[in-house]
N, C-alpha and C. Protein backbone atom coordinates (compact mmCIF):
# COMPACT_ATOMS: atom_id res chain seq x y z
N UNK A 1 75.17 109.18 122.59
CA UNK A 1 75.69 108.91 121.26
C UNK A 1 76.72 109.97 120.86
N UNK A 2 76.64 111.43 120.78
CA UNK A 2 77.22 112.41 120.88
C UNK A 2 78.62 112.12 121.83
N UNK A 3 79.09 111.62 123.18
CA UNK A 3 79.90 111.48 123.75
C UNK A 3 80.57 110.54 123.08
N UNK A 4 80.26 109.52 122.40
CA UNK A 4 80.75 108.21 121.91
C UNK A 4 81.80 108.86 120.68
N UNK A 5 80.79 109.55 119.66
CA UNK A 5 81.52 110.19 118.92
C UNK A 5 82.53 111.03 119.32
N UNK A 6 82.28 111.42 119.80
CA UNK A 6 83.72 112.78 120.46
C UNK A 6 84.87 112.08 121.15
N UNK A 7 84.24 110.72 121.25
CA UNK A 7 85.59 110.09 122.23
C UNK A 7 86.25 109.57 121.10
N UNK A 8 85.48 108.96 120.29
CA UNK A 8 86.40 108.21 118.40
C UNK A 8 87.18 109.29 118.12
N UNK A 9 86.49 110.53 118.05
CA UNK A 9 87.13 111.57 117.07
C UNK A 9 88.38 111.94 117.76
N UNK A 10 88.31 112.34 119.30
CA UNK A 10 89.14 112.63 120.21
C UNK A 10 90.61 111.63 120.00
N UNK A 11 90.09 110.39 119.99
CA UNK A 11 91.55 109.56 120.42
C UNK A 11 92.02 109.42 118.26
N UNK A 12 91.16 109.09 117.69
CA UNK A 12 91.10 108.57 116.46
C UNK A 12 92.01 109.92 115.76
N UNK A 13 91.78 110.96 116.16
CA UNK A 13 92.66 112.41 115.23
C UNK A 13 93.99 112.52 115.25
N UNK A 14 94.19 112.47 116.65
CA UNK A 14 95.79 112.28 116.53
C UNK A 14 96.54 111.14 116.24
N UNK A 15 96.20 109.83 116.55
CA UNK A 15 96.76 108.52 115.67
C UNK A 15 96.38 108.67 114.25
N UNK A 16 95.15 109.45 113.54
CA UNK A 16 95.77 109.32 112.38
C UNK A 16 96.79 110.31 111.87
N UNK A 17 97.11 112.00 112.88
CA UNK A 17 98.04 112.89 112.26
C UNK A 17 99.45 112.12 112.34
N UNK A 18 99.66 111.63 113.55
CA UNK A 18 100.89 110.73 113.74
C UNK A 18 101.64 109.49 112.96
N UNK A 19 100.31 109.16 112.78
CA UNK A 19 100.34 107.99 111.42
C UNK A 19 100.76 108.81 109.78
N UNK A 20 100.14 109.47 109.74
CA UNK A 20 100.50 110.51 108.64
C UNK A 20 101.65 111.40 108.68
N UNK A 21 102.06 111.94 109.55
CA UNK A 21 103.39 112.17 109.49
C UNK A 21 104.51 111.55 109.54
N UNK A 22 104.52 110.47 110.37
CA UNK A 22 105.36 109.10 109.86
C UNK A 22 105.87 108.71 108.57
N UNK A 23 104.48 108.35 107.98
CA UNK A 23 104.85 107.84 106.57
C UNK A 23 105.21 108.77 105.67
N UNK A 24 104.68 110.42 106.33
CA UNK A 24 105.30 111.44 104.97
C UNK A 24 107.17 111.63 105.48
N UNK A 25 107.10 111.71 106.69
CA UNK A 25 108.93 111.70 107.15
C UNK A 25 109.72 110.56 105.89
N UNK A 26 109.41 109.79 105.68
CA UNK A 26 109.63 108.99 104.80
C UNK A 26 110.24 109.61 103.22
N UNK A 27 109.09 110.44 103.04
CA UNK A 27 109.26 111.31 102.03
C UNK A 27 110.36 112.14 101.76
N UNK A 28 111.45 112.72 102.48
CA UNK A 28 112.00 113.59 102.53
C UNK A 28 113.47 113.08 102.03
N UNK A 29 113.63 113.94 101.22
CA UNK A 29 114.83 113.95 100.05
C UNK A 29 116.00 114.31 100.48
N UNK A 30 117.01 114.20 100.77
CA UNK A 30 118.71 114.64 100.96
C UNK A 30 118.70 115.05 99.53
N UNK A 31 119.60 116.24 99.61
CA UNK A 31 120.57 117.16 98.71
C UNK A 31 122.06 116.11 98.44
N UNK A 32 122.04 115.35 99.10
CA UNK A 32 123.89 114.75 99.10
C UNK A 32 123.34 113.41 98.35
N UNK A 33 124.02 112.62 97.29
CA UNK A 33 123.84 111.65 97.12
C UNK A 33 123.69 110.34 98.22
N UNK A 34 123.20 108.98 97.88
CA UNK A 34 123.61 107.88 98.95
C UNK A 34 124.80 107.59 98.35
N UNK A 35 125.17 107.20 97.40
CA UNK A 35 126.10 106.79 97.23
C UNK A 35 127.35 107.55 96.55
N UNK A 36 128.62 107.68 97.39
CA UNK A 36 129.50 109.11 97.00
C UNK A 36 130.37 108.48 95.89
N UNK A 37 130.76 109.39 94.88
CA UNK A 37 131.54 109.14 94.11
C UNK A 37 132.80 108.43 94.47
N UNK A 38 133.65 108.35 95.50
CA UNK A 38 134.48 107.44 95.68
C UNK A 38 133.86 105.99 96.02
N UNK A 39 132.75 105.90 96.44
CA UNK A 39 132.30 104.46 97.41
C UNK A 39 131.66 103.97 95.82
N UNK A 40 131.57 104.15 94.99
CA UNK A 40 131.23 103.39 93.75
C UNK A 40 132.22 102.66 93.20
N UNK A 41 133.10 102.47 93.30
CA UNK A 41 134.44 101.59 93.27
C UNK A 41 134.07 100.40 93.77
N UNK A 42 133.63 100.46 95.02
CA UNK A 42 133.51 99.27 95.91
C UNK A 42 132.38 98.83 95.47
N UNK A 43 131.25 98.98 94.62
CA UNK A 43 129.88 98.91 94.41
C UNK A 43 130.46 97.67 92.52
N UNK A 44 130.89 98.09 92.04
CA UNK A 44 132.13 97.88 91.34
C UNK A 44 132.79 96.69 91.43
N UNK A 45 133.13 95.61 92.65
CA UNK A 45 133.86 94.76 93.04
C UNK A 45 133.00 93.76 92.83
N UNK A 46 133.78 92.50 92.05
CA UNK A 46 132.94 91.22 91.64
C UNK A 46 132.19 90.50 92.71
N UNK A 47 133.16 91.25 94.16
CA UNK A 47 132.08 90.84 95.16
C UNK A 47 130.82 90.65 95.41
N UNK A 48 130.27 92.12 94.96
CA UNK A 48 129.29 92.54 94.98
C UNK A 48 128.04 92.00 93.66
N UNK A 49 128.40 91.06 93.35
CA UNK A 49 127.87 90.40 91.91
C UNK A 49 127.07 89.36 92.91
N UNK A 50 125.62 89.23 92.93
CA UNK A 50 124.39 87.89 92.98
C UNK A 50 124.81 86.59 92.71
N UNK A 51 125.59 86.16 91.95
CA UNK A 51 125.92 84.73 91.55
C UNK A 51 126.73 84.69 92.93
N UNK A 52 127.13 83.35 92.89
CA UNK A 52 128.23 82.67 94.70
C UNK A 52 129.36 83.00 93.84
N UNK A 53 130.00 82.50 92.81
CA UNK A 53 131.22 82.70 92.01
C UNK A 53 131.15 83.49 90.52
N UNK A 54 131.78 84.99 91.51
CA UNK A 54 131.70 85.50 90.13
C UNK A 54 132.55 85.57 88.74
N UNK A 55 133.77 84.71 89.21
CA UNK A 55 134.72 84.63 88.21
C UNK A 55 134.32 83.67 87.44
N UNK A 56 133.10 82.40 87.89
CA UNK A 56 132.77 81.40 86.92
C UNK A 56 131.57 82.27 86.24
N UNK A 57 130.74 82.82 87.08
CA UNK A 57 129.98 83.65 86.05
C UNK A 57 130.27 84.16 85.09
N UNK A 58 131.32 85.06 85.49
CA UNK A 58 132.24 85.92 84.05
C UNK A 58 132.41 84.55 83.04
N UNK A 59 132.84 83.87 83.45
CA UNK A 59 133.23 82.80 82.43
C UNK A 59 132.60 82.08 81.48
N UNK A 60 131.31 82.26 82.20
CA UNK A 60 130.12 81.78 81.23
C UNK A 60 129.80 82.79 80.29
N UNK A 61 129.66 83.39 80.94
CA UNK A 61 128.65 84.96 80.31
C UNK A 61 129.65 84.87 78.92
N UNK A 62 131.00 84.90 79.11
CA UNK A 62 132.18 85.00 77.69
C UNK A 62 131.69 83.80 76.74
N UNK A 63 131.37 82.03 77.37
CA UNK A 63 130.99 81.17 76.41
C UNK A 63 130.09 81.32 76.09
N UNK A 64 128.95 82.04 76.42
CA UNK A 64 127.67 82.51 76.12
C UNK A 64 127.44 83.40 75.03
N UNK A 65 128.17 84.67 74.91
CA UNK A 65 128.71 85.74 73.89
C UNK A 65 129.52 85.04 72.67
N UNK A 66 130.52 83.87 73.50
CA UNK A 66 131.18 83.55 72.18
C UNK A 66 129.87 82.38 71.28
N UNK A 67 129.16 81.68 71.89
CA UNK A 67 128.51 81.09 71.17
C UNK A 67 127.18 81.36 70.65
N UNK A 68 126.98 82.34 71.03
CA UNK A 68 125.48 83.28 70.79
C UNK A 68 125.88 83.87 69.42
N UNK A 69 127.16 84.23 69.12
CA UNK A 69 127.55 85.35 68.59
C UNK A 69 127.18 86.88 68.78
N UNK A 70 126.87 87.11 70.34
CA UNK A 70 126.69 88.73 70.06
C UNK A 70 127.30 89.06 71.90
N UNK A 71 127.13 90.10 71.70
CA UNK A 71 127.96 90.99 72.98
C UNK A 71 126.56 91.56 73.67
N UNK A 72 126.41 91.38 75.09
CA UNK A 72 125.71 92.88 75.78
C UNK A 72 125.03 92.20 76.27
N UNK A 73 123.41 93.08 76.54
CA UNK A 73 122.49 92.49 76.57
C UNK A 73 122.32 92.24 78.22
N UNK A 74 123.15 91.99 78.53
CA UNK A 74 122.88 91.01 80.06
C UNK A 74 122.95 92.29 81.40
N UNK A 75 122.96 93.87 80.86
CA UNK A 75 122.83 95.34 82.03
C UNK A 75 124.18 95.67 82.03
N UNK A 76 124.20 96.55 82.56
CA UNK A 76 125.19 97.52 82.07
C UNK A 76 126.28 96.93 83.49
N UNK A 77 127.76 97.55 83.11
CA UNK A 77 128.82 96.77 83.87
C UNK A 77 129.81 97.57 84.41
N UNK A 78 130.31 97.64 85.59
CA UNK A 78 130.99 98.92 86.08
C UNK A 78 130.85 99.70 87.30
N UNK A 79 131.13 100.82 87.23
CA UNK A 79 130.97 101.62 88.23
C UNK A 79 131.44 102.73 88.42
N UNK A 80 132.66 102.86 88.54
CA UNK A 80 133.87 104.29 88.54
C UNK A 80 133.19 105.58 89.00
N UNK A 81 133.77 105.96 88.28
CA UNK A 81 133.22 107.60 89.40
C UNK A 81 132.02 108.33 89.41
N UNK A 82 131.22 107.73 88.28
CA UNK A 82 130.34 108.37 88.12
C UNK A 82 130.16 109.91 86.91
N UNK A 83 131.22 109.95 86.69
CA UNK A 83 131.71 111.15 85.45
C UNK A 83 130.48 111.20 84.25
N UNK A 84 130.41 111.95 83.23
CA UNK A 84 129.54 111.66 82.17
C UNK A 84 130.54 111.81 81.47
């Protein structure tokens, strides 16, 4: 019974340190942003908008504001450099 155990503990210790250091590697923070102040431009491009057409989107979103009567609301819009 004693051998049985020592063989779990034996193989079972290091798959779990390995397992555990894995998922903490994960953890580890960069000093540099992901995303650099010039590449937010491109982040920026209507391309990059969820709808298939974002120029009809825009277009709604305006008949939507104009007939709602109010502005906003729908997250913030932009990108640029990132400045405060």
């Amino acid at each position: 019974m004693q051998r049985l155990i020592n063989k779990i503990v034996s193989t079972a210790l290091p798959l779990i340190a390995l397992t555990s250091l894995t998922l903490l590697s994960g953890c580890v923070s960069t000093v540099e942003p992901w995303v650099k102040p010039y590449e937010r431009s491109n982040l920026a491009d209507p391309i990059m908008s969820q709808s298939r057409n974002p120029v009809t989107a825009s277009y709604m979103k305006h008949v939507l504001e104009s007939r709602e009567g109010a502005r906003g609301a729908e997250g913030g819009a932009g990108g640029g450099c990132g400045c405060n």
